[in-house]
PDB file of N, CA and C in Angstrom:
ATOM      1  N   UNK A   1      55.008 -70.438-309.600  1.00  0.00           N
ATOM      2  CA  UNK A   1      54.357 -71.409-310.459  1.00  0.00           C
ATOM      3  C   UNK A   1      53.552 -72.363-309.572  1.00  0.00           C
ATOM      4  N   UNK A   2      52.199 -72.671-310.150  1.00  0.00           N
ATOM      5  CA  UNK A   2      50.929 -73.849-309.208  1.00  0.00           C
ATOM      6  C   UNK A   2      52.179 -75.162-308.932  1.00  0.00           C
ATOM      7  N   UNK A   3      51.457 -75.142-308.232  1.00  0.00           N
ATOM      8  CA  UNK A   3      52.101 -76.964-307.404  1.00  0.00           C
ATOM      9  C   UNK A   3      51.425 -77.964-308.994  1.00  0.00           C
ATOM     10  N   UNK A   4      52.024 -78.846-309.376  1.00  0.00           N
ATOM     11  CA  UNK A   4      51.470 -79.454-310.775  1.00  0.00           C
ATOM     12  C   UNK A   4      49.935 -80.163-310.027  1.00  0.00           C
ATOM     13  N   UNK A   5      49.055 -80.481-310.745  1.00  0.00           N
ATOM     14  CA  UNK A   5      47.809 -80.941-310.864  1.00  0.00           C
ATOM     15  C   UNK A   5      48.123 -82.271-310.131  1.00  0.00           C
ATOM     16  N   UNK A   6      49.125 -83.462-310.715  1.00  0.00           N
ATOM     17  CA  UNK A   6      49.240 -84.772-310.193  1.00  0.00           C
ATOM     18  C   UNK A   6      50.106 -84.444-308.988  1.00  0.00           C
ATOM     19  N   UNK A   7      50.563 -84.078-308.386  1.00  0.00           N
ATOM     20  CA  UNK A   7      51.278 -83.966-306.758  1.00  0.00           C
ATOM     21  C   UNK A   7      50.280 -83.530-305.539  1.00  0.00           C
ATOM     22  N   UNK A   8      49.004 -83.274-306.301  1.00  0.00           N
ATOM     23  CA  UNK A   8      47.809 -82.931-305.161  1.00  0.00           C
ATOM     24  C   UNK A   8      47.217 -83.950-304.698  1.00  0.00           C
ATOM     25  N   UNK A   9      46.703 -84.048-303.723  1.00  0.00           N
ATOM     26  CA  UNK A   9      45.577 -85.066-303.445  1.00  0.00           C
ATOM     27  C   UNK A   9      44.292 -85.277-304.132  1.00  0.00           C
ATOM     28  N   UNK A  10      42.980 -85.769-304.128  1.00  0.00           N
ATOM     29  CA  UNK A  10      42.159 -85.312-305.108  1.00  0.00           C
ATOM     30  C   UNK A  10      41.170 -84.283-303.918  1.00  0.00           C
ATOM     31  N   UNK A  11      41.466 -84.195-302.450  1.00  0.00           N
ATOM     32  CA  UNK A  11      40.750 -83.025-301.823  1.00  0.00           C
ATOM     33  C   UNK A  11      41.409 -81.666-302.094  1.00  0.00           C
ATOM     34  N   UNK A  12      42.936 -81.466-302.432  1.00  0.00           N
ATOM     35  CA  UNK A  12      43.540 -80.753-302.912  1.00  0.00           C
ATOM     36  C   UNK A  12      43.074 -79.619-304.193  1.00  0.00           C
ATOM     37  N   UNK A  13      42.954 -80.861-305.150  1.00  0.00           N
ATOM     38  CA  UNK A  13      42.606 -80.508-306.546  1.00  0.00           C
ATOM     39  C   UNK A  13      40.968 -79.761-305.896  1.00  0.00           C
ATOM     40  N   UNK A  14      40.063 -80.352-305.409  1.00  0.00           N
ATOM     41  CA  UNK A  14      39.155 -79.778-305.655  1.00  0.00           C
ATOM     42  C   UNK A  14      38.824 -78.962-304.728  1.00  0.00           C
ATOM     43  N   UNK A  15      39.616 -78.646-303.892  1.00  0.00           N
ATOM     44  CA  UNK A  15      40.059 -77.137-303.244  1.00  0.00           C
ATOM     45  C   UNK A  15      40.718 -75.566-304.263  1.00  0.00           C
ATOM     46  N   UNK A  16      41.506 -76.448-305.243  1.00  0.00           N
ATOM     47  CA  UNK A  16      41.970 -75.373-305.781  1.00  0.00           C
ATOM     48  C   UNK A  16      40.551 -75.187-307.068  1.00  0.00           C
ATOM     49  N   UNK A  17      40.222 -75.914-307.621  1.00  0.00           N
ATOM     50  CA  UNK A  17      39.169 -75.404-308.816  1.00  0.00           C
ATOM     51  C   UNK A  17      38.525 -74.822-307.789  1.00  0.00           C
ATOM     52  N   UNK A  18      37.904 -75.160-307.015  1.00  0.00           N
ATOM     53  CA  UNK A  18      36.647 -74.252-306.065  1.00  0.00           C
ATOM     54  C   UNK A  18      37.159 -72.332-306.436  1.00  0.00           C
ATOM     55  N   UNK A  19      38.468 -72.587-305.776  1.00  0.00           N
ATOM     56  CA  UNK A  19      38.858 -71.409-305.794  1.00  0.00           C
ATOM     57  C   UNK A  19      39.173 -70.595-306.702  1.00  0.00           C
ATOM     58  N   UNK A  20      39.651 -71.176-307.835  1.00  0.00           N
ATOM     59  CA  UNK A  20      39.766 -70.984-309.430  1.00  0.00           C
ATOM     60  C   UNK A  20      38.916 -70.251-309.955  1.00  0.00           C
ATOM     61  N   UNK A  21      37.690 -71.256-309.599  1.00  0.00           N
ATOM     62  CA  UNK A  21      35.993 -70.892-310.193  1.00  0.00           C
ATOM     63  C   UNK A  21      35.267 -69.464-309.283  1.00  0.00           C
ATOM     64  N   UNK A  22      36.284 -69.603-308.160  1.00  0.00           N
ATOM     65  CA  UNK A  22      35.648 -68.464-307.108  1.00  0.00           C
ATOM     66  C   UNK A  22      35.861 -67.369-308.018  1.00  0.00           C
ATOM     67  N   UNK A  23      37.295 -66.972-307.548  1.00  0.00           N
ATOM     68  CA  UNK A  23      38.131 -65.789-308.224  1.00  0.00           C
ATOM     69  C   UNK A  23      37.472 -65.621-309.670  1.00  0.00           C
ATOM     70  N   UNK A  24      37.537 -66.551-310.624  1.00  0.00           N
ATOM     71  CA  UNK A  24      36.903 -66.510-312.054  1.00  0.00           C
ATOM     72  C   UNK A  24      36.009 -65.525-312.261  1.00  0.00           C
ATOM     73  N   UNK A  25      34.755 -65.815-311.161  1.00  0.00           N
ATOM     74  CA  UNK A  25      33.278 -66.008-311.473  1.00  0.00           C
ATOM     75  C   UNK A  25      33.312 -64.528-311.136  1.00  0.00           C
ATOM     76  N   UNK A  26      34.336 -64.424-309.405  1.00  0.00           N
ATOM     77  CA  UNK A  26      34.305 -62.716-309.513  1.00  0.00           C
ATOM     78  C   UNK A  26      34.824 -61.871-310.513  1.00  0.00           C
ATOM     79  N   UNK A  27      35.641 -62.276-310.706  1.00  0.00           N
ATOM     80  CA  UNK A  27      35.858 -61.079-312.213  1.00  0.00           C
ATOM     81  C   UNK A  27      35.084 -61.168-313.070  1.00  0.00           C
ATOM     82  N   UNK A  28      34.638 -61.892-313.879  1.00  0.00           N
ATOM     83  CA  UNK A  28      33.243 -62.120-314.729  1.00  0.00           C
ATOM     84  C   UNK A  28      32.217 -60.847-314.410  1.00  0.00           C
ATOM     85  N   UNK A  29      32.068 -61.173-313.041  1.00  0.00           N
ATOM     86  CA  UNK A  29      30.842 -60.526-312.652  1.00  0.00           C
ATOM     87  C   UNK A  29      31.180 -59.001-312.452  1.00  0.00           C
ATOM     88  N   UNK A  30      32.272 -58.503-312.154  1.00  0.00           N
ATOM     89  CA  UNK A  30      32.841 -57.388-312.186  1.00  0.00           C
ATOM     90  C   UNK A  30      32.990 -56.708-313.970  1.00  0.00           C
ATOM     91  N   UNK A  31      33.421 -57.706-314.737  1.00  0.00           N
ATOM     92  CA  UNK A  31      33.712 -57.141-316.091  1.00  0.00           C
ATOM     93  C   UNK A  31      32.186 -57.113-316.727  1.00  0.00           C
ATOM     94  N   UNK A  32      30.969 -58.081-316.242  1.00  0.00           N
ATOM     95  CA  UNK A  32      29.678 -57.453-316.579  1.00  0.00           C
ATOM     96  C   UNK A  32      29.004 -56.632-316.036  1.00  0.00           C
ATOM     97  N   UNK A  33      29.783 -56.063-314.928  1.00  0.00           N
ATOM     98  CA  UNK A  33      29.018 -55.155-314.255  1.00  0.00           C
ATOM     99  C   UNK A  33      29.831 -53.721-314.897  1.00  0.00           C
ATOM    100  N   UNK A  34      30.623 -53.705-315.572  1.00  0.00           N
ATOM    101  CA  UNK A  34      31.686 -52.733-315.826  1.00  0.00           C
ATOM    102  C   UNK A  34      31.086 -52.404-317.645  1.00  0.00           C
ATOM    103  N   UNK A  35      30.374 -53.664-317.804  1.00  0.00           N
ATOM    104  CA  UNK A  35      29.541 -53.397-319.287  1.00  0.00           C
ATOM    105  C   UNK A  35      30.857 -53.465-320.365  1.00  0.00           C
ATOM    106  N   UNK A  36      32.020 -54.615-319.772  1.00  0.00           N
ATOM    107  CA  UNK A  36      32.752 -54.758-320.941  1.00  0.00           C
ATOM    108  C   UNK A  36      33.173 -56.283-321.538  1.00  0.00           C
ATOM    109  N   UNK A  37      33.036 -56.253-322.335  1.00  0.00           N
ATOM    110  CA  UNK A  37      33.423 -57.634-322.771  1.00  0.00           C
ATOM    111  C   UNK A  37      34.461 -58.287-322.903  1.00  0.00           C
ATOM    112  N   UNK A  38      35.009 -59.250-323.227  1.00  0.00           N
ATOM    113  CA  UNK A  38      36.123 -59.761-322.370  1.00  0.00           C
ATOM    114  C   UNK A  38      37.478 -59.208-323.552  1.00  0.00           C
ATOM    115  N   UNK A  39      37.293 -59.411-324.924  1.00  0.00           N
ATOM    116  CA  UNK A  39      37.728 -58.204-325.635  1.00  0.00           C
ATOM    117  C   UNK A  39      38.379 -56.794-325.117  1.00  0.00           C
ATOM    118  N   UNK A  40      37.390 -55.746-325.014  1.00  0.00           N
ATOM    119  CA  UNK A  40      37.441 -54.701-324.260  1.00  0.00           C
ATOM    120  C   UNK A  40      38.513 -54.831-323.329  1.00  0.00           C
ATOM    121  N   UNK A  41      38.278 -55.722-321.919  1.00  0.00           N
ATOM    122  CA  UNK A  41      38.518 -56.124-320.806  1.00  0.00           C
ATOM    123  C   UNK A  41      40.167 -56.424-321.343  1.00  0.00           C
ATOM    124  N   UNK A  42      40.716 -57.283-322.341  1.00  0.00           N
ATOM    125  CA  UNK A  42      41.765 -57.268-322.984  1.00  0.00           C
ATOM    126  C   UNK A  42      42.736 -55.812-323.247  1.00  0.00           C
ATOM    127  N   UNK A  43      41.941 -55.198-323.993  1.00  0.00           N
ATOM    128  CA  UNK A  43      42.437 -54.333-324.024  1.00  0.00           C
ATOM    129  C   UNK A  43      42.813 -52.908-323.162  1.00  0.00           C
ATOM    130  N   UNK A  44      42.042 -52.873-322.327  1.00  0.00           N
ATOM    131  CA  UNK A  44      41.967 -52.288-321.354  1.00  0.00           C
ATOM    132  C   UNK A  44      43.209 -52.523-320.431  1.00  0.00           C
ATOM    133  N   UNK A  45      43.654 -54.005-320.142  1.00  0.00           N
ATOM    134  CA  UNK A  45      44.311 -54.268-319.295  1.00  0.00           C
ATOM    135  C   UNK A  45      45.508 -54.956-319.636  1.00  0.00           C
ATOM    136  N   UNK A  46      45.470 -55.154-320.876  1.00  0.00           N
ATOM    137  CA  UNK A  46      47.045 -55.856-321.740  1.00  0.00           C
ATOM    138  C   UNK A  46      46.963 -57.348-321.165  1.00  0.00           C
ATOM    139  N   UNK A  47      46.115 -57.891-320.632  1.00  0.00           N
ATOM    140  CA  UNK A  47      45.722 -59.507-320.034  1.00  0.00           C
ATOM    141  C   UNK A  47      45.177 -59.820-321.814  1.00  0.00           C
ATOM    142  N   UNK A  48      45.393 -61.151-322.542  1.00  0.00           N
ATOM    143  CA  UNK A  48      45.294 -61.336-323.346  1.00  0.00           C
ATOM    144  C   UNK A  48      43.771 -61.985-323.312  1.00  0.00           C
ATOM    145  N   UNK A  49      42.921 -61.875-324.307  1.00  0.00           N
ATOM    146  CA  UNK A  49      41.188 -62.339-324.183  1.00  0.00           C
ATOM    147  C   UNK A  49      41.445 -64.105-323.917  1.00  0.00           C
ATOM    148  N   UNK A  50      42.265 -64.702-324.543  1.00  0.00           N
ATOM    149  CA  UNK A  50      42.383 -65.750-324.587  1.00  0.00           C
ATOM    150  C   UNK A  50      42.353 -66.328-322.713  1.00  0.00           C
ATOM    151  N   UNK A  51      43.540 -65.950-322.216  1.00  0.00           N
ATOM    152  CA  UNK A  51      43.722 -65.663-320.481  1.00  0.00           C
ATOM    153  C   UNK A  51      42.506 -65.327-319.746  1.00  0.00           C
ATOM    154  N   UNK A  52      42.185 -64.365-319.673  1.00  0.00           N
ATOM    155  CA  UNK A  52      40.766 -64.061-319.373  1.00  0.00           C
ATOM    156  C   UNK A  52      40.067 -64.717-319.641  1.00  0.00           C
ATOM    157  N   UNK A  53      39.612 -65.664-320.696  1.00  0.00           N
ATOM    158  CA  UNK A  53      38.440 -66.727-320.484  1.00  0.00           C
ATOM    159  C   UNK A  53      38.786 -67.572-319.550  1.00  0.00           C
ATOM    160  N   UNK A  54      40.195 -68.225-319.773  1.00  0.00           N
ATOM    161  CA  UNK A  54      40.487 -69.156-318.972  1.00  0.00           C
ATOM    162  C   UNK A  54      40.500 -68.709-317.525  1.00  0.00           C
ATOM    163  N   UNK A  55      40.576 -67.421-317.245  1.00  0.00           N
ATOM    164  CA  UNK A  55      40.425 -67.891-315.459  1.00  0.00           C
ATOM    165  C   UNK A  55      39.129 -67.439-315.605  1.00  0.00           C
ATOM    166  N   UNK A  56      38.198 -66.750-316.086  1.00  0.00           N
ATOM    167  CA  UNK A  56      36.914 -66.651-315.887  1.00  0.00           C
ATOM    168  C   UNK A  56      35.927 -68.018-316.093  1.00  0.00           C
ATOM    169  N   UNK A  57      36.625 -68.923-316.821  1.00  0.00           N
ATOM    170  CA  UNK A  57      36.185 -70.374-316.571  1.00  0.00           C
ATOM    171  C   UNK A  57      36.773 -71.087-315.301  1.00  0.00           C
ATOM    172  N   UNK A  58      37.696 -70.485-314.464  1.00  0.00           N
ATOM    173  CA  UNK A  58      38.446 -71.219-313.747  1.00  0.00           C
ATOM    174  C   UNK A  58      39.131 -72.224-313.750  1.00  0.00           C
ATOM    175  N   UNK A  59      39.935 -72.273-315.412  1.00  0.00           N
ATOM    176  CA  UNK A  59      40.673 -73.769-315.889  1.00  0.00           C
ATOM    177  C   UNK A  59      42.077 -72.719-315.631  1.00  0.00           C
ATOM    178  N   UNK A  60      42.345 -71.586-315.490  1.00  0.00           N
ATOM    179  CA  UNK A  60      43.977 -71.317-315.056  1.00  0.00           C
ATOM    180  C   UNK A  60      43.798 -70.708-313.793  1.00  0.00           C
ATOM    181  N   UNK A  61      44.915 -70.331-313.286  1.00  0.00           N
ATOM    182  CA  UNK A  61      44.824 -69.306-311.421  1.00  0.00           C
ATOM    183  C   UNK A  61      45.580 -68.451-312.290  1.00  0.00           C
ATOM    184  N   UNK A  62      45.709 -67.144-311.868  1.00  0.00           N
ATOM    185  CA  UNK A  62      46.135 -66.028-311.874  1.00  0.00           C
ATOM    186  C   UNK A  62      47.135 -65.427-311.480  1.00  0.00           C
ATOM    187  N   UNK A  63      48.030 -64.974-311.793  1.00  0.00           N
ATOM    188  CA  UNK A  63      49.475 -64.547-311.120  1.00  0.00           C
ATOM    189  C   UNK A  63      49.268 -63.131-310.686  1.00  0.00           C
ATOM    190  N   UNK A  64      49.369 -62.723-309.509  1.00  0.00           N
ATOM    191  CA  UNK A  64      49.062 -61.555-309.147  1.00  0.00           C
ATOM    192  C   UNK A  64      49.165 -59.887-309.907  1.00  0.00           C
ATOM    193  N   UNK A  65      50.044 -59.648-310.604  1.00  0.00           N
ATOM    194  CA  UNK A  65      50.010 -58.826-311.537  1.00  0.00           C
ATOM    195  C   UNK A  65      49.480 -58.898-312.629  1.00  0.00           C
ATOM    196  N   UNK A  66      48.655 -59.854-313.011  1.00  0.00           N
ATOM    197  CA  UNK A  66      47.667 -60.062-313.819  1.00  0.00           C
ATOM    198  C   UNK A  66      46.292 -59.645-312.936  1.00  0.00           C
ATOM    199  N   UNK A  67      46.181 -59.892-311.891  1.00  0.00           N
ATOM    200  CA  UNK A  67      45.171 -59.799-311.373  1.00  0.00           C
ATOM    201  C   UNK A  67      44.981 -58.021-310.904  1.00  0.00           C
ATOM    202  N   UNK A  68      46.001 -57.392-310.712  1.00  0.00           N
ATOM    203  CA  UNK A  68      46.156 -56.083-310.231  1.00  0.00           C
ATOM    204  C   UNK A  68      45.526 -55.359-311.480  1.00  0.00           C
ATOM    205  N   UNK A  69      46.493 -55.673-312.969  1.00  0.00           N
ATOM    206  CA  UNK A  69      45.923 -55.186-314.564  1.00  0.00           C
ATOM    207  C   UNK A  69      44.575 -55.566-314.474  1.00  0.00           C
ATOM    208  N   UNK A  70      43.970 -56.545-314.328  1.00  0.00           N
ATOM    209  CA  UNK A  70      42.588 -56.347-314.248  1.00  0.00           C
ATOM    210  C   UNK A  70      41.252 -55.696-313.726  1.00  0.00           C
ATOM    211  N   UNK A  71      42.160 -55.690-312.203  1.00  0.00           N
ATOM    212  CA  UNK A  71      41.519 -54.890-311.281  1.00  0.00           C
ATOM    213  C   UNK A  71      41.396 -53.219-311.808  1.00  0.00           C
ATOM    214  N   UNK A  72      42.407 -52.836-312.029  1.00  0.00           N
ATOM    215  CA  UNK A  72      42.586 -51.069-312.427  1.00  0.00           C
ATOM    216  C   UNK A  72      41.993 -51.014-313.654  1.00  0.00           C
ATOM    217  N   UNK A  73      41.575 -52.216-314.587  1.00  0.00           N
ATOM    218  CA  UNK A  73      41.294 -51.458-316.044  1.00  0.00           C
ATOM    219  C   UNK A  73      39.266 -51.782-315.737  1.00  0.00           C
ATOM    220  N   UNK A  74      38.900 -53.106-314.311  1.00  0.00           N
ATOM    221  CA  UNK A  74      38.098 -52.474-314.354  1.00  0.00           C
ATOM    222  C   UNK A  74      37.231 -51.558-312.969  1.00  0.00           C
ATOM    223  N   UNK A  75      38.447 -50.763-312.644  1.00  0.00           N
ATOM    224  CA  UNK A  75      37.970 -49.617-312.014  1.00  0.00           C
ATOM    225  C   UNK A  75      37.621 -50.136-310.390  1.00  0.00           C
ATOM    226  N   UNK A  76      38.075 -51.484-309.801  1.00  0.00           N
ATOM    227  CA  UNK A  76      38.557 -51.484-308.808  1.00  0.00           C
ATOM    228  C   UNK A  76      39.913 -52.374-307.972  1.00  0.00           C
ATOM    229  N   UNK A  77      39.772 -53.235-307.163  1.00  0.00           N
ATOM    230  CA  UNK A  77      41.330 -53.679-306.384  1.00  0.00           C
ATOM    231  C   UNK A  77      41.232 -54.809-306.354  1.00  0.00           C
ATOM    232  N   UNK A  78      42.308 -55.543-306.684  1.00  0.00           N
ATOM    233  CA  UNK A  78      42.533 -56.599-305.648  1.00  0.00           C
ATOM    234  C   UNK A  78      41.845 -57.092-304.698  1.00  0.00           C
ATOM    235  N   UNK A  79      41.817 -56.673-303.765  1.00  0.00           N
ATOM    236  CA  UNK A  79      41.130 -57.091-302.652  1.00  0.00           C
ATOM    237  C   UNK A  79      39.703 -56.618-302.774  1.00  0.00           C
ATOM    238  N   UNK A  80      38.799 -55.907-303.360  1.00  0.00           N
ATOM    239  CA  UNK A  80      37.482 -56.492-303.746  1.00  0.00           C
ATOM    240  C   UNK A  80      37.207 -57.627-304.655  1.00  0.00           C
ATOM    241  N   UNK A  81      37.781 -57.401-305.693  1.00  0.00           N
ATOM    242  CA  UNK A  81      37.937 -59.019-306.313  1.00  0.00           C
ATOM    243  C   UNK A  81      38.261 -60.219-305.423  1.00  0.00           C
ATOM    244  N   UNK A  82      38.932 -60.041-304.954  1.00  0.00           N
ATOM    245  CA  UNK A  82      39.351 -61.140-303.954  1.00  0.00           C
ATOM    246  C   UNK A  82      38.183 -61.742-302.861  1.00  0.00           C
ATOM    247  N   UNK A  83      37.530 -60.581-302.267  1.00  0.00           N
ATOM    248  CA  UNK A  83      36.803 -60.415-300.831  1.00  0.00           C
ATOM    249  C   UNK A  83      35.330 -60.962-301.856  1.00  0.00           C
ATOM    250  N   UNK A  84      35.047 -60.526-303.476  1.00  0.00           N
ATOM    251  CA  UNK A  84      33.746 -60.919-303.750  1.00  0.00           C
ATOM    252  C   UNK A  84      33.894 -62.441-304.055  1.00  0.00           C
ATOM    253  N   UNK A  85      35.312 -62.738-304.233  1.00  0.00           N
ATOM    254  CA  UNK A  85      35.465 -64.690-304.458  1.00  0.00           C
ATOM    255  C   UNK A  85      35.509 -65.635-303.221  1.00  0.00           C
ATOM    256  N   UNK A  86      35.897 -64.418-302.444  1.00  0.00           N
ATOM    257  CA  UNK A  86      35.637 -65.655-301.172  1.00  0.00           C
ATOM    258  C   UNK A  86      34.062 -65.215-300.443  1.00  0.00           C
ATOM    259  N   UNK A  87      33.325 -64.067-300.489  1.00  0.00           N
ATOM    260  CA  UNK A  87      31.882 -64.752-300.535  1.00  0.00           C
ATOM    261  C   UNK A  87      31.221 -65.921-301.268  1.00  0.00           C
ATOM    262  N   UNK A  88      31.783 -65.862-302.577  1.00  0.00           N
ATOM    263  CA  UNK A  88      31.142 -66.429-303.236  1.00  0.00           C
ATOM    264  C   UNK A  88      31.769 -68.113-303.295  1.00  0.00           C
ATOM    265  N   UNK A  89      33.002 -68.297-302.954  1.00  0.00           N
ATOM    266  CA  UNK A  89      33.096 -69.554-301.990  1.00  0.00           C
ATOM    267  C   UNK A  89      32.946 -69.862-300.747  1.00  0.00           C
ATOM    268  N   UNK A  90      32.579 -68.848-300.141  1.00  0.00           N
ATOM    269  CA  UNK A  90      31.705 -69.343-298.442  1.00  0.00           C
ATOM    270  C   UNK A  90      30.289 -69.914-298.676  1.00  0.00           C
ATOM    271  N   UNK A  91      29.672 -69.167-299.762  1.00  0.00           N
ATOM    272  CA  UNK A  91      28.010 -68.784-300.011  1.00  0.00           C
ATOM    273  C   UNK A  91      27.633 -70.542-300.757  1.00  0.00           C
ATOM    274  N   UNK A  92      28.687 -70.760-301.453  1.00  0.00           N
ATOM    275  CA  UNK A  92      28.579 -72.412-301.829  1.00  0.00           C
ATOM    276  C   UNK A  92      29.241 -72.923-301.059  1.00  0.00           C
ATOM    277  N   UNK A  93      30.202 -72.954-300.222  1.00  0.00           N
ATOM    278  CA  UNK A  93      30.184 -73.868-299.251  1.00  0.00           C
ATOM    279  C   UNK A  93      29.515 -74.195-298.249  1.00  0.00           C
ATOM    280  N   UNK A  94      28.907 -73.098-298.353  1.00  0.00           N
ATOM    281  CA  UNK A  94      27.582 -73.328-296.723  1.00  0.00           C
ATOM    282  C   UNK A  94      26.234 -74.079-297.499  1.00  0.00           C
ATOM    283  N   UNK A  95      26.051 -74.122-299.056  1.00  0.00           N
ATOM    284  CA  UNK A  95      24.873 -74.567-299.603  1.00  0.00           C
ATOM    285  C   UNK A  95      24.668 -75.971-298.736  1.00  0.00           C
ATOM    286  N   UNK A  96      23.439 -76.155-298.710  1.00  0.00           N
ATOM    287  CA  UNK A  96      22.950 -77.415-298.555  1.00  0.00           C
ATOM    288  C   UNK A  96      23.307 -78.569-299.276  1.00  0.00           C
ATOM    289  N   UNK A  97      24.093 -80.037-299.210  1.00  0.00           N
ATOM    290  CA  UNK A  97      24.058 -80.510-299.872  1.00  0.00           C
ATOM    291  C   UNK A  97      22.764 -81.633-299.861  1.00  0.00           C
ATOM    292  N   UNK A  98      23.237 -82.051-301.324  1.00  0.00           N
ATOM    293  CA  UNK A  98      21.754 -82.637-301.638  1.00  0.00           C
ATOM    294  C   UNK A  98      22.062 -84.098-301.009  1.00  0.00           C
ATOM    295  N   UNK A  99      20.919 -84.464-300.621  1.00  0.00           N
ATOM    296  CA  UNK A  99      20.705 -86.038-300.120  1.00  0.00           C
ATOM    297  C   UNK A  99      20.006 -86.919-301.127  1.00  0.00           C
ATOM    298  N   UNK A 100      21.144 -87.786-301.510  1.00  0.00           N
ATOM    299  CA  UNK A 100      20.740 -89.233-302.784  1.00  0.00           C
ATOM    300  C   UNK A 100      20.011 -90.305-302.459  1.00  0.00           C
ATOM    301  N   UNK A 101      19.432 -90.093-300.828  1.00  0.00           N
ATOM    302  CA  UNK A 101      18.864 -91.354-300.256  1.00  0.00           C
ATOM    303  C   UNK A 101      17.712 -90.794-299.870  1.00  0.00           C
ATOM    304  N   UNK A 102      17.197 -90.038-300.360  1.00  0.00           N
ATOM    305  CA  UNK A 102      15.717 -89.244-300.523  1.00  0.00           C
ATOM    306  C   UNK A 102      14.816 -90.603-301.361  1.00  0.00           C
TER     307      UNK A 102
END
């Protein structure tokens, strides 16, 4: 079970949404690349549609056997899901941030 929301720091907290939103965004992008909808994606994998929005919004984390059912129903692993969320939190962490004193 997550460490609760109030026992984090607030660099904490926004370490874990980063990562939330990472993982999320990769499955998203995997279940549109798989041409199924999150429905489908439900059924396919016994993960309930409701669940699946929520980590594809990145408001829940994922318990690993949820994440495995997802992976196999859409046709790859764990660890590509995994390996495309942490590009995709390196790829925004390296962004430029913006300067307010422009």
């Amino acid at each position: 079970m997550p460490v609760p929301e109030a026992s984090l720091s607030p660099q904490q907290r926004k370490v874990r949404k980063m990562r939330r939103d990472a993982v999320g965004a990769a499955i998203r992008r995997a279940r549109e690349a798989a041409e199924l909808s999150q429905d489908e994606l439900a059924a396919a994998s016994g993960v309930s549609r409701p669940v699946i929005a929520r980590i594809e919004l990145g408001n829940s984390s994922i318990q690993i056997d949820r994440l495995w059912d997802l992976a196999s129903a859409l046709k790859t692993t764990p660890s590509a899901l995994l390996a495309n969320a942490e590009q995709h939190l390196e790829s925004t962490s390296r962004a430029p941030k913006r300067n307010n004193h422009a």
